[in-house]
PDB file of N, CA and C in Angstrom:
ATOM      1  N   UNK A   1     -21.679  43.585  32.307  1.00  0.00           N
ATOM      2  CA  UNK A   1     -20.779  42.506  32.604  1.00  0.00           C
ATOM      3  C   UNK A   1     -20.667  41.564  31.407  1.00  0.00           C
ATOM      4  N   UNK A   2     -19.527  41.317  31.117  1.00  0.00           N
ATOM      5  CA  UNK A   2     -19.240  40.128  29.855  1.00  0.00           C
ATOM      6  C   UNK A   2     -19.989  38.551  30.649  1.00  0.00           C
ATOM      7  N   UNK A   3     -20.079  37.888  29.752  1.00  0.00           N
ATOM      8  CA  UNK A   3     -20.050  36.413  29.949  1.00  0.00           C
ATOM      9  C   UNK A   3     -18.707  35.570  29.722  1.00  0.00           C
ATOM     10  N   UNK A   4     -18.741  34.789  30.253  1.00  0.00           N
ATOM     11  CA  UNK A   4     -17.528  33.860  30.135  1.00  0.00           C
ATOM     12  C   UNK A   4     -17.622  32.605  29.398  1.00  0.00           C
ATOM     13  N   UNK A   5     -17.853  32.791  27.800  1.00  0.00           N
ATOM     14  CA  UNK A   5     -17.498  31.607  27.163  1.00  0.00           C
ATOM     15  C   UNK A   5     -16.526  31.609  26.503  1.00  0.00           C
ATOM     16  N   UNK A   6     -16.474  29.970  26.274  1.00  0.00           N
ATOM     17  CA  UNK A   6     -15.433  29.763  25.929  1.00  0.00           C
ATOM     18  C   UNK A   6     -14.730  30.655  24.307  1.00  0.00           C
ATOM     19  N   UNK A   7     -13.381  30.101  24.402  1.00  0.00           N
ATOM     20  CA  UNK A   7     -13.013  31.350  23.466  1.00  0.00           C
ATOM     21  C   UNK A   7     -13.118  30.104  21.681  1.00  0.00           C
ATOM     22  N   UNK A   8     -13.091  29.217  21.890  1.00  0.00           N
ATOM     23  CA  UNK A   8     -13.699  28.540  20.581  1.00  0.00           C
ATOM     24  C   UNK A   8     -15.033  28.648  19.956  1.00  0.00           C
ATOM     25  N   UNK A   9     -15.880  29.288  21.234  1.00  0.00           N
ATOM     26  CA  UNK A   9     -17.302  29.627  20.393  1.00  0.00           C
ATOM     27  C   UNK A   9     -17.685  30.859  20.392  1.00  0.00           C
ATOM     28  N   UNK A  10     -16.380  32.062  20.638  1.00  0.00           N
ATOM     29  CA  UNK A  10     -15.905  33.585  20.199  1.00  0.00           C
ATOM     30  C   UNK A  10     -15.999  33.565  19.236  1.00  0.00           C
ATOM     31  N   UNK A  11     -14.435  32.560  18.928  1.00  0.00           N
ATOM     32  CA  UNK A  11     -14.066  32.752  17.144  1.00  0.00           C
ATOM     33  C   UNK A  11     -14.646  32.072  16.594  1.00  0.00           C
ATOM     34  N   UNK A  12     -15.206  30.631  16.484  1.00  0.00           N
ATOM     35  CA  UNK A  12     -15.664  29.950  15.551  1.00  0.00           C
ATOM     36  C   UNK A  12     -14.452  29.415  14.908  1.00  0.00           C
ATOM     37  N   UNK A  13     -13.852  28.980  16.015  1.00  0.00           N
ATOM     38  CA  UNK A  13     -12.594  27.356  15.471  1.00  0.00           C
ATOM     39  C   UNK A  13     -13.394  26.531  14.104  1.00  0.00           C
ATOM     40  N   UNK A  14     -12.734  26.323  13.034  1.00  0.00           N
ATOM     41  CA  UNK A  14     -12.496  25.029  12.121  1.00  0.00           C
ATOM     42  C   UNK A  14     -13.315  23.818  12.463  1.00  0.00           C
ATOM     43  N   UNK A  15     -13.333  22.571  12.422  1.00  0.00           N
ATOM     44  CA  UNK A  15     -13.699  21.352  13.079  1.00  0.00           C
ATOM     45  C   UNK A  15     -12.421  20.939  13.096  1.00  0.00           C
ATOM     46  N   UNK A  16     -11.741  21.253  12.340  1.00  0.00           N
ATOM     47  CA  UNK A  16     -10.317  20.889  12.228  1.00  0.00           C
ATOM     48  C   UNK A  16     -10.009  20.856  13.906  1.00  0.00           C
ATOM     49  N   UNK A  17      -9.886  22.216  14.269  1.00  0.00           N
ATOM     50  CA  UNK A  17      -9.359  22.314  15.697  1.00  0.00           C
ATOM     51  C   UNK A  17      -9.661  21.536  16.896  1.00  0.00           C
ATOM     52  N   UNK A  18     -10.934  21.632  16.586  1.00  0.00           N
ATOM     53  CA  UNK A  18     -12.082  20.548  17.561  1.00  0.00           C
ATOM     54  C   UNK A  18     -11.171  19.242  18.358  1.00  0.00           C
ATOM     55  N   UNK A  19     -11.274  18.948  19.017  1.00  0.00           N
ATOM     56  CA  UNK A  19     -10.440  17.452  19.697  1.00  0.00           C
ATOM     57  C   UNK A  19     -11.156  16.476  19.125  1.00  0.00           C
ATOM     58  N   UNK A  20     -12.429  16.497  18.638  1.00  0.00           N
ATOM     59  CA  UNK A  20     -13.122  15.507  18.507  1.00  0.00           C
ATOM     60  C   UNK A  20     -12.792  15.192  17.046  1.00  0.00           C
ATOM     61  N   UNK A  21     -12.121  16.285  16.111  1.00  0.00           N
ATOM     62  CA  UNK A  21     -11.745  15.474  14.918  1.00  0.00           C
ATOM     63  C   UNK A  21     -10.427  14.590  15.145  1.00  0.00           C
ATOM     64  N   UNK A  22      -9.780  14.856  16.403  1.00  0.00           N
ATOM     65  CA  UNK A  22      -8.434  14.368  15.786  1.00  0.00           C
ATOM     66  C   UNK A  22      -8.744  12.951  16.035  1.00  0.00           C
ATOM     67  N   UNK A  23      -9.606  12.375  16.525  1.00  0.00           N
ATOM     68  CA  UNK A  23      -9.787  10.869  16.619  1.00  0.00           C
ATOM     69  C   UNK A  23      -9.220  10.246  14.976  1.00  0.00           C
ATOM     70  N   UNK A  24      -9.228   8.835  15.627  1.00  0.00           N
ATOM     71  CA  UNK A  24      -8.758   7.801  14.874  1.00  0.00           C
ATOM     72  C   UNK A  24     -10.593   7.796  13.990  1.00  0.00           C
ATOM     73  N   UNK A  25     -10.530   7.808  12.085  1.00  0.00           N
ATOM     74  CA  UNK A  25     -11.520   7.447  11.888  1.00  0.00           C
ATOM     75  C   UNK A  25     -11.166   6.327  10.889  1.00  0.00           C
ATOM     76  N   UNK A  26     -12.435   5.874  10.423  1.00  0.00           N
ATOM     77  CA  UNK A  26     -12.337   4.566   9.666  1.00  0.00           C
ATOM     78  C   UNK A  26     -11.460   4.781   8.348  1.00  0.00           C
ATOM     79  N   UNK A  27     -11.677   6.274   7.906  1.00  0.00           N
ATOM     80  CA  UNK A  27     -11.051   6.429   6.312  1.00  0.00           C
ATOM     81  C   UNK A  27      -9.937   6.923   6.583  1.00  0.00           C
ATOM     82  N   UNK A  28      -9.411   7.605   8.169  1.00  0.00           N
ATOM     83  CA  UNK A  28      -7.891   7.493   7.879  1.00  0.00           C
ATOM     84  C   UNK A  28      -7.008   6.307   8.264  1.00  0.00           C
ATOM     85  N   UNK A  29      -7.526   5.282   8.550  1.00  0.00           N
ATOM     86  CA  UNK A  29      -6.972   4.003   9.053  1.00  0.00           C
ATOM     87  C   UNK A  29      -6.920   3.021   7.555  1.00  0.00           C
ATOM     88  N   UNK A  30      -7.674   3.462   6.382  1.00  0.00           N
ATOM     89  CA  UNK A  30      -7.854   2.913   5.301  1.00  0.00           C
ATOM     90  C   UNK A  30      -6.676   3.928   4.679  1.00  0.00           C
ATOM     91  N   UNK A  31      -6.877   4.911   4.738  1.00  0.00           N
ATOM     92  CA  UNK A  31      -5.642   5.373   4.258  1.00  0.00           C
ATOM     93  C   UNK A  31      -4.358   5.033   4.382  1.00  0.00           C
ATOM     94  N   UNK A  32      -4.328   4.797   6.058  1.00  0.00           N
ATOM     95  CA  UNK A  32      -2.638   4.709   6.199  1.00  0.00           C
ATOM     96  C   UNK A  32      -2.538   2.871   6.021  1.00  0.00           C
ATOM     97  N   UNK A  33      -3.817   2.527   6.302  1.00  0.00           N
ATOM     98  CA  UNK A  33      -3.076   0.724   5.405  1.00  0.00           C
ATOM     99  C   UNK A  33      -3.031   0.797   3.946  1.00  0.00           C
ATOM    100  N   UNK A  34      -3.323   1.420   2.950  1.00  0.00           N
ATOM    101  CA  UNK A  34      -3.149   1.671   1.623  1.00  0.00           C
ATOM    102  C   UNK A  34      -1.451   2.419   1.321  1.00  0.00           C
ATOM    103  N   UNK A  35      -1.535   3.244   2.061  1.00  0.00           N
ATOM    104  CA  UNK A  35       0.321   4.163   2.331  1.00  0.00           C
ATOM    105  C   UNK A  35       0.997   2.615   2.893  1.00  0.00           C
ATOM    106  N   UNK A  36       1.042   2.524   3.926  1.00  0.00           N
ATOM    107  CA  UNK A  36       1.394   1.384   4.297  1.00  0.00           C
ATOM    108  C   UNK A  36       1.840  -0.083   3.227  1.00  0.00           C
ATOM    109  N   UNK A  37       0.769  -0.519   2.753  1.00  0.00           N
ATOM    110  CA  UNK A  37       1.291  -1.306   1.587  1.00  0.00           C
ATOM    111  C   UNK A  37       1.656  -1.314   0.600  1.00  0.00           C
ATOM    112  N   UNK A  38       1.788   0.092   0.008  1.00  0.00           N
ATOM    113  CA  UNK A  38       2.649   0.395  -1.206  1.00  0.00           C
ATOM    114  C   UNK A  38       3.794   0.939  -0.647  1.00  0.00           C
ATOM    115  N   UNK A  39       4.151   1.664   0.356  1.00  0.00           N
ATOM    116  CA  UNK A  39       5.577   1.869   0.799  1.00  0.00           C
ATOM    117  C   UNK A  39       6.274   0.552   0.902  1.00  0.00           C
ATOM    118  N   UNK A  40       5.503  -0.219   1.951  1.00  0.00           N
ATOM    119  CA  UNK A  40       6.215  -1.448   2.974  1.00  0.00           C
ATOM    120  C   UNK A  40       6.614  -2.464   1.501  1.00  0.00           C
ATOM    121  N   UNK A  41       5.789  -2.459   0.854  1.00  0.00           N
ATOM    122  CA  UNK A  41       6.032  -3.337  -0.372  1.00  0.00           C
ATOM    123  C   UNK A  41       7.393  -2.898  -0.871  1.00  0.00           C
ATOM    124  N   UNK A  42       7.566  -1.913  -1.549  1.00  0.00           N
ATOM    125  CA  UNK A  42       8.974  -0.919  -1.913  1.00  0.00           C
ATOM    126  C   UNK A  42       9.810  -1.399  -0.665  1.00  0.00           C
ATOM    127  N   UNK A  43       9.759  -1.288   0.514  1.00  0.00           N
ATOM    128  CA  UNK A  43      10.552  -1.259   1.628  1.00  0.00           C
ATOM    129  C   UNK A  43      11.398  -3.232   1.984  1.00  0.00           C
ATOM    130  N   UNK A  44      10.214  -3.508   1.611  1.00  0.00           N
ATOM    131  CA  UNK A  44      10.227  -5.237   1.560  1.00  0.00           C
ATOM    132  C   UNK A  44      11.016  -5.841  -0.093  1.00  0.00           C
ATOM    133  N   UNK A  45      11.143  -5.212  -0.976  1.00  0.00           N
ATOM    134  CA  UNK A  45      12.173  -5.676  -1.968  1.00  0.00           C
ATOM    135  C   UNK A  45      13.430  -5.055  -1.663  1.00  0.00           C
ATOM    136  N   UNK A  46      13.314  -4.302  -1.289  1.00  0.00           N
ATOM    137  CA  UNK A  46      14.536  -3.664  -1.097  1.00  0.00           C
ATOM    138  C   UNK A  46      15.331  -4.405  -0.012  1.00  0.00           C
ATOM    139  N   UNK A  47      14.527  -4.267   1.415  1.00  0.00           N
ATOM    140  CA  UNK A  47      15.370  -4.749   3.035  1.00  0.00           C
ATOM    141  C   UNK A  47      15.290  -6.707   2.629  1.00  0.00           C
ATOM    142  N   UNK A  48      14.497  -7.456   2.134  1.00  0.00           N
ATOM    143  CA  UNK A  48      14.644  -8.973   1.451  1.00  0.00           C
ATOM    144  C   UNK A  48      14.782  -9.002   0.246  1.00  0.00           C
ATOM    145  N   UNK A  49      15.510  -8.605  -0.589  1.00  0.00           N
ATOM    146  CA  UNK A  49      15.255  -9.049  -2.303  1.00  0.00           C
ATOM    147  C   UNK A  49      15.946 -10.466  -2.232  1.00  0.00           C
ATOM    148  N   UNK A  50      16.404 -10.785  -1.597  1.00  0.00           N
ATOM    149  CA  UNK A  50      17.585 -12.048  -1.214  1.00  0.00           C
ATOM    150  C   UNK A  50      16.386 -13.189  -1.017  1.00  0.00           C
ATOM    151  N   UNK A  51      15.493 -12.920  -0.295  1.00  0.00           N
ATOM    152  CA  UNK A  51      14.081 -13.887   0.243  1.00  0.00           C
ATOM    153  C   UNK A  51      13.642 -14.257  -1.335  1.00  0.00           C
ATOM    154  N   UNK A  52      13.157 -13.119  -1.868  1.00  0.00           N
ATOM    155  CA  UNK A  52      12.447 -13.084  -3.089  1.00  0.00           C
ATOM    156  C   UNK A  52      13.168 -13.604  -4.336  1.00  0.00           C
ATOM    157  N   UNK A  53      14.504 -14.208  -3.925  1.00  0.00           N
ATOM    158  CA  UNK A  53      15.403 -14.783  -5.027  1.00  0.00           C
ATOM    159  C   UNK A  53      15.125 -15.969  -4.747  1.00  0.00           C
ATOM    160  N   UNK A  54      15.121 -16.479  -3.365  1.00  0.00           N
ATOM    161  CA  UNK A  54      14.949 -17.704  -3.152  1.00  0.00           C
ATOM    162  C   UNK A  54      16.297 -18.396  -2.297  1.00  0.00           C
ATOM    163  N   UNK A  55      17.232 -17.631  -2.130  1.00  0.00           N
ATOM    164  CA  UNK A  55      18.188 -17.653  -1.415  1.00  0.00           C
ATOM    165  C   UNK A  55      18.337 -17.539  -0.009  1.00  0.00           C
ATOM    166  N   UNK A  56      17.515 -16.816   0.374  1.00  0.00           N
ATOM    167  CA  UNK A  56      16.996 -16.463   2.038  1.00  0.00           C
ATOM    168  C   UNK A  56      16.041 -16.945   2.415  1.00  0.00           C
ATOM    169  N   UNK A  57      15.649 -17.078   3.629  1.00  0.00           N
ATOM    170  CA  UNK A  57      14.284 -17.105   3.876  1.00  0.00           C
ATOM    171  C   UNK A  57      13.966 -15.846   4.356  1.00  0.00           C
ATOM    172  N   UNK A  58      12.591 -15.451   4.358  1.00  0.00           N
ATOM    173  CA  UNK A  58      11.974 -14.341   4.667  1.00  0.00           C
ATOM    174  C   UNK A  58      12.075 -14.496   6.466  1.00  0.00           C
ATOM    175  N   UNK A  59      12.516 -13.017   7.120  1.00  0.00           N
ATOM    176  CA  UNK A  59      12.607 -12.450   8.282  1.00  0.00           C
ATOM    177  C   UNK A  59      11.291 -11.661   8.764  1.00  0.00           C
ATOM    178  N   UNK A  60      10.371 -12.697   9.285  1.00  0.00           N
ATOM    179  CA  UNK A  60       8.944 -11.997   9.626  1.00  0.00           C
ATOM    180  C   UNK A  60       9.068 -11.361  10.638  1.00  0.00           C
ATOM    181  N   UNK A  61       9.886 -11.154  11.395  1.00  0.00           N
ATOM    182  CA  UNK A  61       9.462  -9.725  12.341  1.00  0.00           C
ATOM    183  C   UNK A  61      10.046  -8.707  11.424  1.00  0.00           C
ATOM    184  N   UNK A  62      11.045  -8.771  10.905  1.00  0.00           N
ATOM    185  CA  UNK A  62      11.497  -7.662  10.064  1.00  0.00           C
ATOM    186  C   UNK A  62      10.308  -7.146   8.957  1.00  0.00           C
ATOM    187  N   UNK A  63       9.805  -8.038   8.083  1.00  0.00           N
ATOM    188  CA  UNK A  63       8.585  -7.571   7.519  1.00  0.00           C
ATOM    189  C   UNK A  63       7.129  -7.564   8.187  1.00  0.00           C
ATOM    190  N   UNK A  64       6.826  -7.370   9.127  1.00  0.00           N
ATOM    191  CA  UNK A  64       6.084  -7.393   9.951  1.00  0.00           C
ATOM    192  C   UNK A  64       6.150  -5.645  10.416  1.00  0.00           C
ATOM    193  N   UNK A  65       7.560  -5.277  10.690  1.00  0.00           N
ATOM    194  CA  UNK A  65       7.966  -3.880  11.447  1.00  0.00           C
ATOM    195  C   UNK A  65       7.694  -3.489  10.042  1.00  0.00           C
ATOM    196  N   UNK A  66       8.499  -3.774   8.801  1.00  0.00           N
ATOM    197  CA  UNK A  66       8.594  -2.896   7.125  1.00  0.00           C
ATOM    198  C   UNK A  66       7.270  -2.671   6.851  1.00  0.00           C
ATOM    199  N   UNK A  67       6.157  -2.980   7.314  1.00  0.00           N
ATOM    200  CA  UNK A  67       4.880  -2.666   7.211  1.00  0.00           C
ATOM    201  C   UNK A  67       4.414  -1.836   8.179  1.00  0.00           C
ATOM    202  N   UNK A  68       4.451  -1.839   9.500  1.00  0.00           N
ATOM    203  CA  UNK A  68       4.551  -1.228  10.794  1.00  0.00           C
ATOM    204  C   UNK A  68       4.730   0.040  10.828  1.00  0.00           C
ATOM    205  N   UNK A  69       5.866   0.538  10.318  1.00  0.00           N
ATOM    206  CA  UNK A  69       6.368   1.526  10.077  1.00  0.00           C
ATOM    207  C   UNK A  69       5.620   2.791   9.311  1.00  0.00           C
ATOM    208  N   UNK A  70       5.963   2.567   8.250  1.00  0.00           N
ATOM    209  CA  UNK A  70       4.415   3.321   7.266  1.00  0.00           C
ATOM    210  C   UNK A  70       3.681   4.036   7.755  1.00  0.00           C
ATOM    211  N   UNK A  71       2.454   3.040   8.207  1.00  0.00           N
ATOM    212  CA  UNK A  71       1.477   2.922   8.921  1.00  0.00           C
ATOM    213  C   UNK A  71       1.365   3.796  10.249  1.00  0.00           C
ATOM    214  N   UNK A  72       2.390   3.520  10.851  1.00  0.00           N
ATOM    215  CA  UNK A  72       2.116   4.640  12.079  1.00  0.00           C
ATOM    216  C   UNK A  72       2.975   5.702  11.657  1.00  0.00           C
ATOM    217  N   UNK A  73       4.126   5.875  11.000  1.00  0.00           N
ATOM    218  CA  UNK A  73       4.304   7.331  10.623  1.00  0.00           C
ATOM    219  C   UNK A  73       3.153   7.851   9.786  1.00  0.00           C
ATOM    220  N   UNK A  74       2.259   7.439   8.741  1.00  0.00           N
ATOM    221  CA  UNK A  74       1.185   8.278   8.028  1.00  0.00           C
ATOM    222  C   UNK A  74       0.307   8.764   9.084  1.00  0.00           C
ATOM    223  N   UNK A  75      -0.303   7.726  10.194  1.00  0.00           N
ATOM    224  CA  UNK A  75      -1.227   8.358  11.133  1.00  0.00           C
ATOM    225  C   UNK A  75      -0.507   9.557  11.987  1.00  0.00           C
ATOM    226  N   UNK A  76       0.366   9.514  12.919  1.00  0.00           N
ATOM    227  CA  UNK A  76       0.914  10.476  13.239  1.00  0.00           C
ATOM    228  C   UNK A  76       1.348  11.774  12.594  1.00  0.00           C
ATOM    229  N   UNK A  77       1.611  11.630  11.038  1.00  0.00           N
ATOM    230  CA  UNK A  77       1.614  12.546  10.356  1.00  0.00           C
ATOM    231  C   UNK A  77       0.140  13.384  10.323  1.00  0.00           C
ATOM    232  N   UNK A  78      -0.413  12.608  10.216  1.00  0.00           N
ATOM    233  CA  UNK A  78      -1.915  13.100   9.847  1.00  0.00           C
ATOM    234  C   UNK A  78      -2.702  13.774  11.113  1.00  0.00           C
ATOM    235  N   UNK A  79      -2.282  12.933  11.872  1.00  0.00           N
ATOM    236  CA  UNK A  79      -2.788  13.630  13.333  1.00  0.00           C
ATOM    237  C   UNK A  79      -1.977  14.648  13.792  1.00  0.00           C
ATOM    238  N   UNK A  80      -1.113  14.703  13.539  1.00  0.00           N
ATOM    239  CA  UNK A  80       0.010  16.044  13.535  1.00  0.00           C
ATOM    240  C   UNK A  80      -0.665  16.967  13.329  1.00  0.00           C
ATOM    241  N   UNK A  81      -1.121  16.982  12.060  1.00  0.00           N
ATOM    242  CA  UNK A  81      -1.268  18.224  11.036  1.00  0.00           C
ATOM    243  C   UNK A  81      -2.739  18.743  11.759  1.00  0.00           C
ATOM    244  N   UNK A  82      -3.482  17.832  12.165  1.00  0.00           N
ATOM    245  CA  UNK A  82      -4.804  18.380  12.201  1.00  0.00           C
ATOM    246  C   UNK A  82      -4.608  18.920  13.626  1.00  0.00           C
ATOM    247  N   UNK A  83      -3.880  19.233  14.483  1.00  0.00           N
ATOM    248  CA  UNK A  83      -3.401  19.940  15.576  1.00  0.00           C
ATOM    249  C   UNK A  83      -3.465  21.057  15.618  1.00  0.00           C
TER     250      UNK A  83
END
């Protein structure tokens, strides 16, 4: 008679595969605020250069989201992949 285990400790899955990597960890949350502030920065001269002339005032929910953005597309990217 076979045994019935599971089929991840048949093959010998990755850690990759594991559920327990796809958590949120400290160095990809440092990552995506590092992506995050060099995009959002680029994203923030561009969507206010008008602020940064001195002509506007700055739109803080708008740069608030221009940072936002980044940030959760890199994590989702990242957690994507390790799927």
């Amino acid at each position: 008679m076979t045994e019935n285990r599971p089929i991840a400790e048949e093959m010998q899955l990755p850690p990759s595969c594991n559920k327990q990597a796809r958590k949120f960890s400290p160095a990809l949350l440092v990552e995506a605020a590092k992506t995050a502030s060099v995009v959002g920065t680029v994203l923030m001269l561009i969507n206010q250069f008008e602020a940064f002339e001195g002509t506007m005032a700055i739109n803080v929910t708008k740069a608030v989201l221009i940072y936002c953005v980044p940030f959760c597309v890199y994590l989702y990217g990242s957690l994507k992949v390790r799927d």
